[in-house]
C-alpha atoms as a PDB file:
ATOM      1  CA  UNK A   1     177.361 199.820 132.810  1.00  0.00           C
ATOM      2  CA  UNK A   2     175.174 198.658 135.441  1.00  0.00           C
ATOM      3  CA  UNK A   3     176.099 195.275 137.471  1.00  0.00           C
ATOM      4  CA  UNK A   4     172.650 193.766 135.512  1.00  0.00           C
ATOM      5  CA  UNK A   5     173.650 194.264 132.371  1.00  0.00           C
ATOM      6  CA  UNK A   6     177.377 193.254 133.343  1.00  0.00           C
ATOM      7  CA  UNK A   7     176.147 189.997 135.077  1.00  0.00           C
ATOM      8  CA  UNK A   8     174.222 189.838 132.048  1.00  0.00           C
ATOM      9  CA  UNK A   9     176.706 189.703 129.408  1.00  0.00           C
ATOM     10  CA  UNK A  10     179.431 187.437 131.566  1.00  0.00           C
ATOM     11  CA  UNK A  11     176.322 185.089 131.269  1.00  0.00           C
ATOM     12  CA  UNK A  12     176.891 185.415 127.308  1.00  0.00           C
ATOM     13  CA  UNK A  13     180.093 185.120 127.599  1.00  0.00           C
ATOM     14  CA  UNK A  14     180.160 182.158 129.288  1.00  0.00           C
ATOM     15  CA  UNK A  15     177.344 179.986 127.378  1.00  0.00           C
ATOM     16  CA  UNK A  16     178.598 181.034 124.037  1.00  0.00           C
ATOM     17  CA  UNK A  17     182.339 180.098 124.959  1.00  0.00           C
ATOM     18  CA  UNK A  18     181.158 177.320 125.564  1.00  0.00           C
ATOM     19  CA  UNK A  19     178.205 176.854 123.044  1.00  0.00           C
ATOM     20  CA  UNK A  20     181.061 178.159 120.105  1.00  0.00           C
ATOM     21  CA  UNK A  21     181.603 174.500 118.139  1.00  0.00           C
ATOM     22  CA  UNK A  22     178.888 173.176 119.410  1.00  0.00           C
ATOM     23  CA  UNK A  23     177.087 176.207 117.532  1.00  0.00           C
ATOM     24  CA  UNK A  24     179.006 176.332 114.524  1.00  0.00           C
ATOM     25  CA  UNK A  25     178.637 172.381 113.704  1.00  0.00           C
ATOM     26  CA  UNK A  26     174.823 172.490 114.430  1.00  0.00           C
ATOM     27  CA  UNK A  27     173.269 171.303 111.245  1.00  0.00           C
ATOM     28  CA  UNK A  28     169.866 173.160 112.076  1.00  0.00           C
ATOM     29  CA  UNK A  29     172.369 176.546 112.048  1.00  0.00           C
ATOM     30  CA  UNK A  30     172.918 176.430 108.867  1.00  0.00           C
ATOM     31  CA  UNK A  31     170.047 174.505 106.645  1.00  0.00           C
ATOM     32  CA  UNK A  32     169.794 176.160 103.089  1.00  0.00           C
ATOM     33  CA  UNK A  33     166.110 177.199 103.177  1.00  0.00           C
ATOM     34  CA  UNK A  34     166.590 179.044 106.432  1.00  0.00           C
ATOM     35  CA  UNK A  35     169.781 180.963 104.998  1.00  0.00           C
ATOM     36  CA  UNK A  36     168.212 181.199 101.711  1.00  0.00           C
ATOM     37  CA  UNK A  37     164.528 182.937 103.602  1.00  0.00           C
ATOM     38  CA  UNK A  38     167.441 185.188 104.780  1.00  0.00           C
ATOM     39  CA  UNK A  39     169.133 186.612 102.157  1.00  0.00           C
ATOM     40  CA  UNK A  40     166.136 186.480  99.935  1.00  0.00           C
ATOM     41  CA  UNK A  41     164.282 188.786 102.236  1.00  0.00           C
ATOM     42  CA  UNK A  42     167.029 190.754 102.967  1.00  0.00           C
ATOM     43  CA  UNK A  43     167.536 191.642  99.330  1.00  0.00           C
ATOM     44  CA  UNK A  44     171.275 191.253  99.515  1.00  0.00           C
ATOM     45  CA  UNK A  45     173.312 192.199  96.132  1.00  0.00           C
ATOM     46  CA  UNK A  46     176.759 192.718  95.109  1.00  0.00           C
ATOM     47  CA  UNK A  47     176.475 196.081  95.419  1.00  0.00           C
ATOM     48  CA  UNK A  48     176.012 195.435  99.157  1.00  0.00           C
ATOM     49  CA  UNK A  49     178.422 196.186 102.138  1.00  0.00           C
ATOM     50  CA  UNK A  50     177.172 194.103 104.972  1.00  0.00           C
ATOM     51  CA  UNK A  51     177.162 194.392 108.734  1.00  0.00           C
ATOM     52  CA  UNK A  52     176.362 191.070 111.015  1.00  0.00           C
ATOM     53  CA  UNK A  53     175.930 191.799 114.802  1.00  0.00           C
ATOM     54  CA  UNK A  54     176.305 188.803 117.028  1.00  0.00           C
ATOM     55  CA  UNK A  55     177.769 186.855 114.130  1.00  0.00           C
ATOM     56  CA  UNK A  56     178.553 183.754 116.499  1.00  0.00           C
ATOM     57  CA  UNK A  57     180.386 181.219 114.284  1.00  0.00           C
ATOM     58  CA  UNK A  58     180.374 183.218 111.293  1.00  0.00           C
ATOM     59  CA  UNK A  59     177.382 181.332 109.183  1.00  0.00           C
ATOM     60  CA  UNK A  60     175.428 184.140 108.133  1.00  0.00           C
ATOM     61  CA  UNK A  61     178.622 186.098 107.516  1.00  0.00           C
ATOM     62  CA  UNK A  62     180.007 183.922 105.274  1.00  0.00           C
ATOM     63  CA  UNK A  63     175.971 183.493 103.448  1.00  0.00           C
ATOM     64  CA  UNK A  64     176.251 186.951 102.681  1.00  0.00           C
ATOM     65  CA  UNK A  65     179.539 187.098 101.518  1.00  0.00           C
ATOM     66  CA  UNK A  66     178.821 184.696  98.815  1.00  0.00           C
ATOM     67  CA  UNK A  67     176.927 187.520  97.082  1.00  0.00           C
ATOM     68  CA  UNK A  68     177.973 191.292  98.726  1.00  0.00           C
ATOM     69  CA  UNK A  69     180.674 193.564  97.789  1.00  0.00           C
ATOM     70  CA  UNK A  70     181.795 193.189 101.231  1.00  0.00           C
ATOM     71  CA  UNK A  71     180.550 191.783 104.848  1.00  0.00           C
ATOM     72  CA  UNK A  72     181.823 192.880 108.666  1.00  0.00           C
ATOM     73  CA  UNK A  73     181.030 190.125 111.162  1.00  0.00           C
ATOM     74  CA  UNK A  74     180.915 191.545 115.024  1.00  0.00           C
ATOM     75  CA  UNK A  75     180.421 189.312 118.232  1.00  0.00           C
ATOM     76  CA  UNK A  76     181.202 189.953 122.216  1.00  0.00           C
ATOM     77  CA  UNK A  77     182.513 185.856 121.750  1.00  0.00           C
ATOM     78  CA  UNK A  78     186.243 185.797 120.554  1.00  0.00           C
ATOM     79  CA  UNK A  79     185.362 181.686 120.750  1.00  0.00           C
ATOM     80  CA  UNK A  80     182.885 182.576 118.371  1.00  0.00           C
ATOM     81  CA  UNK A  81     185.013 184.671 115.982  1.00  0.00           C
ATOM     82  CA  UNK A  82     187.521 181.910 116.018  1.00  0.00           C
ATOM     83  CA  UNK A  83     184.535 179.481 114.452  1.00  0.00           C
ATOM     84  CA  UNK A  84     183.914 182.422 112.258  1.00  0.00           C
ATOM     85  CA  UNK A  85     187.386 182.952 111.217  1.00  0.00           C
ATOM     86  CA  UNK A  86     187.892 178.536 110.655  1.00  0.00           C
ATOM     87  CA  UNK A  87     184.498 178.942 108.569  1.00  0.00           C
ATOM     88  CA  UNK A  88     185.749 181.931 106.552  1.00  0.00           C
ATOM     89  CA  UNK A  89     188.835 179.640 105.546  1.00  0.00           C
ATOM     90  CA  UNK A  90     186.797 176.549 104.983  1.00  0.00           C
ATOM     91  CA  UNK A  91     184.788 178.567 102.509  1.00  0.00           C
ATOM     92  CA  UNK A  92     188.001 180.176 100.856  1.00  0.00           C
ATOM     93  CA  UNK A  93     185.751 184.081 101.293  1.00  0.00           C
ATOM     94  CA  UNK A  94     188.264 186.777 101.119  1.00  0.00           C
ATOM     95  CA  UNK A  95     185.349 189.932 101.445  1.00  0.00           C
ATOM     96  CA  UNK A  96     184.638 189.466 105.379  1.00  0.00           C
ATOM     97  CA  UNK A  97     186.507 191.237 107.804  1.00  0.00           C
ATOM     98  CA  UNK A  98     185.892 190.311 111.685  1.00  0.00           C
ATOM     99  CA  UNK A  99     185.537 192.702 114.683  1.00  0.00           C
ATOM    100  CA  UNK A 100     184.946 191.897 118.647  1.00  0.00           C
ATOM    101  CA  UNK A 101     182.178 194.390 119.844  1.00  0.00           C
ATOM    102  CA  UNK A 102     179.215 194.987 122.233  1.00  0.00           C
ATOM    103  CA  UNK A 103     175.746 195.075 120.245  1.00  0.00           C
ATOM    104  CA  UNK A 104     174.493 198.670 121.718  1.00  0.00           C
ATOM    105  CA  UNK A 105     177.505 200.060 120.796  1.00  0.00           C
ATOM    106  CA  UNK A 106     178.491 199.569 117.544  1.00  0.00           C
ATOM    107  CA  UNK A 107     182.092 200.821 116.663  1.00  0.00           C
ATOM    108  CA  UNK A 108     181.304 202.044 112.997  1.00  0.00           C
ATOM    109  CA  UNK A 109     180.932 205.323 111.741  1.00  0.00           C
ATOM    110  CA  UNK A 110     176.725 205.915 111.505  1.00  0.00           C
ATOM    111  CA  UNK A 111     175.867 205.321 107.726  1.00  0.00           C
ATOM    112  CA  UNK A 112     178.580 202.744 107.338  1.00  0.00           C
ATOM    113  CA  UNK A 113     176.549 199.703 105.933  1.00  0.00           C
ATOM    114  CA  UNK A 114     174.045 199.323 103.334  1.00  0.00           C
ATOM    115  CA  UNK A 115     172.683 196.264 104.873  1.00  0.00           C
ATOM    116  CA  UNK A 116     172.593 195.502 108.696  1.00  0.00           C
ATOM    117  CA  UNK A 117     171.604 191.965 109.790  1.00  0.00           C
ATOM    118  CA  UNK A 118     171.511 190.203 113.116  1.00  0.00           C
ATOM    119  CA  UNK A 119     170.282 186.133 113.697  1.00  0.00           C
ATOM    120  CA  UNK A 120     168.891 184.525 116.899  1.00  0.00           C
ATOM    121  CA  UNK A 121     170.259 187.437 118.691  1.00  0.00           C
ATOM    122  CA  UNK A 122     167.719 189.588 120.606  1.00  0.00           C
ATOM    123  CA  UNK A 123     166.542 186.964 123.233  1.00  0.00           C
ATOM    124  CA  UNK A 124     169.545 187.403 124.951  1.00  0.00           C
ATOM    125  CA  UNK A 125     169.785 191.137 124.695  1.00  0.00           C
ATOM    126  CA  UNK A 126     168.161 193.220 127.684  1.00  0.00           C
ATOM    127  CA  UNK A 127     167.659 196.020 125.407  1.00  0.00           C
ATOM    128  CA  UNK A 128     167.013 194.382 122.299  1.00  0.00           C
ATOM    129  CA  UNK A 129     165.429 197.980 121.191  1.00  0.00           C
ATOM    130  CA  UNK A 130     168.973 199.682 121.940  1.00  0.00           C
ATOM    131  CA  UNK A 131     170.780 197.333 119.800  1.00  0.00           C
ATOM    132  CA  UNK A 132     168.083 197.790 117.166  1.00  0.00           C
ATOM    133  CA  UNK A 133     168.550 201.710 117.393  1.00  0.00           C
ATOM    134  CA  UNK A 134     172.745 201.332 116.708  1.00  0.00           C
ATOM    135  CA  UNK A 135     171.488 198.571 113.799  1.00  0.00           C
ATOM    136  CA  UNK A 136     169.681 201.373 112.257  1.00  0.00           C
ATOM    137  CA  UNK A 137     172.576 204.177 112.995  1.00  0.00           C
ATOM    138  CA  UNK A 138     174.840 202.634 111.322  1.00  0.00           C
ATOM    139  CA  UNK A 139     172.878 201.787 108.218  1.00  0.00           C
ATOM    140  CA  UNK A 140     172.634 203.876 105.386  1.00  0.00           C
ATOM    141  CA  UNK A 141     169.871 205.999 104.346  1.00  0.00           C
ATOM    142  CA  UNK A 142     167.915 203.589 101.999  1.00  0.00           C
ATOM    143  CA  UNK A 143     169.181 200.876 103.428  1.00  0.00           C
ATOM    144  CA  UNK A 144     167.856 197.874 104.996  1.00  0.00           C
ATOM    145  CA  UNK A 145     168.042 196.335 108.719  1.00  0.00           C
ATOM    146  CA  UNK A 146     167.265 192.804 109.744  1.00  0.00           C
ATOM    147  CA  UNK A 147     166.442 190.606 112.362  1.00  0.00           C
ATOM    148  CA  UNK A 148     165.460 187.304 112.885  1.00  0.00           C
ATOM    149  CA  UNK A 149     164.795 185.491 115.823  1.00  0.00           C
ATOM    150  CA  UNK A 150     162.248 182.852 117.690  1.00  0.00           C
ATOM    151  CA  UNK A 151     159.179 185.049 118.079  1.00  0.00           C
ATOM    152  CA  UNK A 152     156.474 183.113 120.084  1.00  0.00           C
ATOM    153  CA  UNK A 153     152.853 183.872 119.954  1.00  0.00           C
ATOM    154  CA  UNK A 154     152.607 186.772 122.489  1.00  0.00           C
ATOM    155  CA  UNK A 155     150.365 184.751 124.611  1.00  0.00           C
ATOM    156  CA  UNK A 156     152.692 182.093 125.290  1.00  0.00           C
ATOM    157  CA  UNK A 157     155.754 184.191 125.608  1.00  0.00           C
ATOM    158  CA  UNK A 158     155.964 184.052 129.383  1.00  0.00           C
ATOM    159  CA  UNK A 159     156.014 180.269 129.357  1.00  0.00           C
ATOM    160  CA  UNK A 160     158.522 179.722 126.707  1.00  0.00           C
ATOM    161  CA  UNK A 161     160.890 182.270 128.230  1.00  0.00           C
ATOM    162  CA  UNK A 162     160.545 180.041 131.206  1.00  0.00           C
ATOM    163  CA  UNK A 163     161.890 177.079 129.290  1.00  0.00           C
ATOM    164  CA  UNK A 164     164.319 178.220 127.934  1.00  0.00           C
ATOM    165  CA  UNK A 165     166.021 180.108 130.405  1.00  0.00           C
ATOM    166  CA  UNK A 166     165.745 176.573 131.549  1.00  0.00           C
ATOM    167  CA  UNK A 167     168.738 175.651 128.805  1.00  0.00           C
ATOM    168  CA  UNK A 168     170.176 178.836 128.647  1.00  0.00           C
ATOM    169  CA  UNK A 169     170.414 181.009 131.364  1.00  0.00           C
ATOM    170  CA  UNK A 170     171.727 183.573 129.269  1.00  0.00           C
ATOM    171  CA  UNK A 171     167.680 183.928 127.515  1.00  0.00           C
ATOM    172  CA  UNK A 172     166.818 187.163 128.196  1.00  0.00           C
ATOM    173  CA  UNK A 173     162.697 187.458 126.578  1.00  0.00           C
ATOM    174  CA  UNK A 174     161.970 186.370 123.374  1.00  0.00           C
ATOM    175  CA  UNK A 175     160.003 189.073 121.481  1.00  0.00           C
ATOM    176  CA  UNK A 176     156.394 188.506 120.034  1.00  0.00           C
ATOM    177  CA  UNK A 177     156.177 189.592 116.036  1.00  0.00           C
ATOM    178  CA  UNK A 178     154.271 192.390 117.419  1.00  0.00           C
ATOM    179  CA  UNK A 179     156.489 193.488 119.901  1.00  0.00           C
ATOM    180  CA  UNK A 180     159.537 193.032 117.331  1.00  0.00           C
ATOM    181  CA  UNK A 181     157.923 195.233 115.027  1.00  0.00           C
ATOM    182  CA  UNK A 182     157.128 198.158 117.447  1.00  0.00           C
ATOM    183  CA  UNK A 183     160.992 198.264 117.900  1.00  0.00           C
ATOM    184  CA  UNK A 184     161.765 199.016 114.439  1.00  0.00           C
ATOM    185  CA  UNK A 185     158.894 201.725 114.590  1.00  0.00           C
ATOM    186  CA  UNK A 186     160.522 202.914 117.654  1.00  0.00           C
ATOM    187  CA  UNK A 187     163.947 203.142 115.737  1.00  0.00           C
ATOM    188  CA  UNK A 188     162.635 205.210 113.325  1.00  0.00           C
ATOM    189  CA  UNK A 189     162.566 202.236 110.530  1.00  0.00           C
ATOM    190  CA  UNK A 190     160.078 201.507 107.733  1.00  0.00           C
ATOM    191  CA  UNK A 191     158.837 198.256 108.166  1.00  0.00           C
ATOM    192  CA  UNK A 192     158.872 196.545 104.590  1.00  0.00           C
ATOM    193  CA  UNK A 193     158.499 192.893 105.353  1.00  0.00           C
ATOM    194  CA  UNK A 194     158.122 189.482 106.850  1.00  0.00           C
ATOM    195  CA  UNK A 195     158.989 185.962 106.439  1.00  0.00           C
ATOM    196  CA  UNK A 196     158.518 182.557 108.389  1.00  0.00           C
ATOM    197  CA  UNK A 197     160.222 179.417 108.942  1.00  0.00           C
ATOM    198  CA  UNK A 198     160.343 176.726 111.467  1.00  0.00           C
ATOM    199  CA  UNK A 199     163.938 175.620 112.942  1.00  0.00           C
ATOM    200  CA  UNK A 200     163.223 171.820 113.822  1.00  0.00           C
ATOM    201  CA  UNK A 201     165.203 170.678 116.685  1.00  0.00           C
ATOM    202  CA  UNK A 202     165.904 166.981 118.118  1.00  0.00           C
ATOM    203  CA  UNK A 203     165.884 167.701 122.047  1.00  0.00           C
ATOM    204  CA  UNK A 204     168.841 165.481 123.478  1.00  0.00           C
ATOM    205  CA  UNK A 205     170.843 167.086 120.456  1.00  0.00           C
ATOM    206  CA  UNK A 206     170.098 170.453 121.887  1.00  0.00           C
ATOM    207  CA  UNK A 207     170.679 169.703 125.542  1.00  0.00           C
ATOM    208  CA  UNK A 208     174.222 168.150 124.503  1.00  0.00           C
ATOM    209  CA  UNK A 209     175.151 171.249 122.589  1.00  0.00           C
ATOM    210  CA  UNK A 210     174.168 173.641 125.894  1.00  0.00           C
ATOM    211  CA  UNK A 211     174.955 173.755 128.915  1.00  0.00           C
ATOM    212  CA  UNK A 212     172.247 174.451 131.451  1.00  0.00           C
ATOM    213  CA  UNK A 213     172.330 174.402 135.653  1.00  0.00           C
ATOM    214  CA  UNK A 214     172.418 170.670 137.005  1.00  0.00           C
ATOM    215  CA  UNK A 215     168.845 169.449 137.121  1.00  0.00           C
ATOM    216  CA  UNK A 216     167.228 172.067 134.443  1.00  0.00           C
ATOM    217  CA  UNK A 217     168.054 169.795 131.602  1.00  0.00           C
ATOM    218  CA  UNK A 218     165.518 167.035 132.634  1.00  0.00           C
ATOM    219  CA  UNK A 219     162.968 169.939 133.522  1.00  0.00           C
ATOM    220  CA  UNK A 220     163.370 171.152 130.340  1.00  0.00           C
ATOM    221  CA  UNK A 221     163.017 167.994 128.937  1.00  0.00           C
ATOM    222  CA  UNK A 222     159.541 166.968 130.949  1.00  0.00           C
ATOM    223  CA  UNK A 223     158.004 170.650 130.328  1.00  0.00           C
ATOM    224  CA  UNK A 224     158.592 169.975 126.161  1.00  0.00           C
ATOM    225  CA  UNK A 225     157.345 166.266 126.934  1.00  0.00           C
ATOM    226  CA  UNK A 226     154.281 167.886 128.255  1.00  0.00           C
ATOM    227  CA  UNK A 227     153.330 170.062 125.411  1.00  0.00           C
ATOM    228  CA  UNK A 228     153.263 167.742 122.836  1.00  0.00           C
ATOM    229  CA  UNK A 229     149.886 168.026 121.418  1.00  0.00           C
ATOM    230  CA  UNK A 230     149.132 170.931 123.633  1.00  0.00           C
ATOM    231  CA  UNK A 231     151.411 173.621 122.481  1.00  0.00           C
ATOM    232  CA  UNK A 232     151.194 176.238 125.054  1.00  0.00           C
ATOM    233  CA  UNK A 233     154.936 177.064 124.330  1.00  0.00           C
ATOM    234  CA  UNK A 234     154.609 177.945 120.966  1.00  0.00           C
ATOM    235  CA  UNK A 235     157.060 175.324 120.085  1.00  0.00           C
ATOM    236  CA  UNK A 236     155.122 172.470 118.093  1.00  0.00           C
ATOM    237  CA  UNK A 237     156.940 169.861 120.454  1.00  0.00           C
ATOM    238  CA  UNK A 238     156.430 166.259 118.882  1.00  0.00           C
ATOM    239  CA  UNK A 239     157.642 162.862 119.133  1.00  0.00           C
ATOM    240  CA  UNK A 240     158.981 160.538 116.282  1.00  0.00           C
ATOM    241  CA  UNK A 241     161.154 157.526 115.729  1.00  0.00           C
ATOM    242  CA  UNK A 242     161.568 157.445 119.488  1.00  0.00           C
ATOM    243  CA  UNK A 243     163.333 161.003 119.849  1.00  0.00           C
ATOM    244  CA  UNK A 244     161.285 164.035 121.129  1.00  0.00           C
ATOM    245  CA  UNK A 245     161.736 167.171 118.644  1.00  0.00           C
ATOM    246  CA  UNK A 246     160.515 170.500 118.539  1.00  0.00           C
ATOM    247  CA  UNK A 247     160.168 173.659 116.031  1.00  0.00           C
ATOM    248  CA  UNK A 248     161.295 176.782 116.680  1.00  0.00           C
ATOM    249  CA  UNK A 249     158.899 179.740 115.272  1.00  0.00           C
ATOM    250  CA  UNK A 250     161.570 182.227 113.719  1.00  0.00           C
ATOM    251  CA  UNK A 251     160.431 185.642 111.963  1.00  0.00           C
ATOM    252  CA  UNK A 252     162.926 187.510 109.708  1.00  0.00           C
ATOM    253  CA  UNK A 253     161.717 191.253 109.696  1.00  0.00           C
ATOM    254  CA  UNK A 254     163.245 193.686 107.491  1.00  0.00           C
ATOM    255  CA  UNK A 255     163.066 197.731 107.593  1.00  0.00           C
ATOM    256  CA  UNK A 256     163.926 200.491 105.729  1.00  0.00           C
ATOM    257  CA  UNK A 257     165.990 203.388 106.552  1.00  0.00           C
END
C-alpha cells in the first residue's frame, strides 16, 4: 500500500469516525424518494442476495433488506458499522449480516452477490475504477452493480472538488456521468441505466455535521454564497427563509454483468 493511499484512507477514517451519527441521523440520508430511485433502479427482489460497499450507517443496507433474500453491509468505519448495527435493531431486520473491509479488496468469493450496490462512495476513493472492478468480481453473472454518487457537470468538476475538499478533506474527485460510465465499460459491465435526483442540503446543517480544517468552513460557506444564481459548481446553491441551501446532483448508474 503506498503512503498516498494510506494517508488517504486514515483521512476516511478519521472524518467518518467522526461524521458516524452525525451521518446516520441526517434526514437528507435517508429521504424516501432518494431510497426509493434506488432500489427501483436497482431492480432489487426477494430473490436477491445483496452486497453494500461503504455501507456507513447502515441506511441503504437496511432499504434493501426490506425486500432481498439477504443483504452484506461492508465499511473501513467500525463507528459506522456500529450506526449500522443500532439501525439494523431499530428496524427489527434479521437478513443483514455486517463485515469491516477495504473497498478494492473485497473479501467475498467472486460471484458471491446477485446485486452489488455502493452510495456516495467514490468521491473519496482514489481508484474509484478499482473498487468498481472488485464490485463487478464479486457479482454474479447476470447480475447487477450500482453506484450512486454526486456527479457534477464535467465542466465544473474542478471547482466543486475544490469546495468540497473544503468540508471534507477526505473528497477525493467527484466523477462526471461520463466519466462514471467509462468505469463500468472499463470493468467489463453492461451499462443498462440511469436515474437522477437532487439531495437538498441546508449549509450550517452540513458544516455542523463535518468537520473541516479551522477557517475552511467560512470559505466554504462564502464560495456557495457566491454561486447562488451563478452555478459554476454544479450545486444549484440558493437562499430561502434566511438559510443558504444547496442541491446535490446525484446519478444512480446500474450495469449488467
Amino acid at each position: 500500500m503506498s503512503n498516498a493511499i494510506s494517508e488517504h484512507e486514515r483521512q476516511i477514517l478519521e472524518q467518518f469516525t467522526h461524521q458516524a451519527e452525525p451521518f446516520a441521523l441526517a434526514a437528507s440520508h435517508s429521504t424516501e424518494d432518494s431510497l426509493r430511485t434506488l432500489l427501483d433502479t436497482a431492480g432489487v427482489n426477494e430473490k436477491d442476495e445483496a452486497l453494500d460497499v461503504a455501507c456507513g450507517p447502515g441506511i441503504v443496507a437496511c432499504a434493501l433488506a426490506s425486500v432481498a433474500r439477504h443483504v452484506t453491509g461492508l465499511d473501513l468505519v467500525p463507528a459506522m458499522l456500529e450506526q449500522a448495527r443500532k439501525l439494523q435493531s431499530e428496524k427489527g431486520l434479521q437478513n443483514l449480516t455486517w463485515q469491516l473491509g477495504n473497498v478494492t479488496s473485497l473479501p467475498f468469493d467472486e460471484q458471491s452477490f446477485s446485486l452489488v450496490v455502493t452510495r456516495y462512495s467514490f468521491h473519496h476513493l482514489l481508484d474509484p475504477g478499482a473498487a468498481l472492478r472488485e464490485m463487478a468480481r464479486v457479482a454474479r453473472r447476470g447480475g447487477r452493480v450500482l453506484v450512486a454518487d454526486v456527479t457534477p457537470e464535467a465542466s465544473k468538476s474542478p471547482a466543486y472538488d475544490r469546495l468540497e475538499t473544503l468540508r471534507d478533506p477526505s473528497h477525493a474527485h467527484a466523477l462526471s456521468l461520463e466519466e462514471l460510465k467509462a468505469l463500468g465499460a472499463g470493468a467489463g459491465l453492461s451499462y443498462r441505466s440511469t436515474a437522477a435526483y437532487r439531495l437538498d442540503v441546508n449549509v450550517d446543517e452540513l458544516l455542523r455535521d463535518s468537520f473541516p480544517a479551522p477557517g475552511n468552513a467560512g470559505r466554504f460557506r462564502d464560495l456557495v454564497r457566491a454561486d447562488v444564481g451563478v452555478n459554476r459548481l454544479s450545486i444549484d446553491a440558493y437562499e430561502k427563509e434566511g438559510a443558504l441551501r444547496f442541491r446535490f446532483p446525484v446519478s444512480v448508474v446500474v450495469w449488467s454483468k
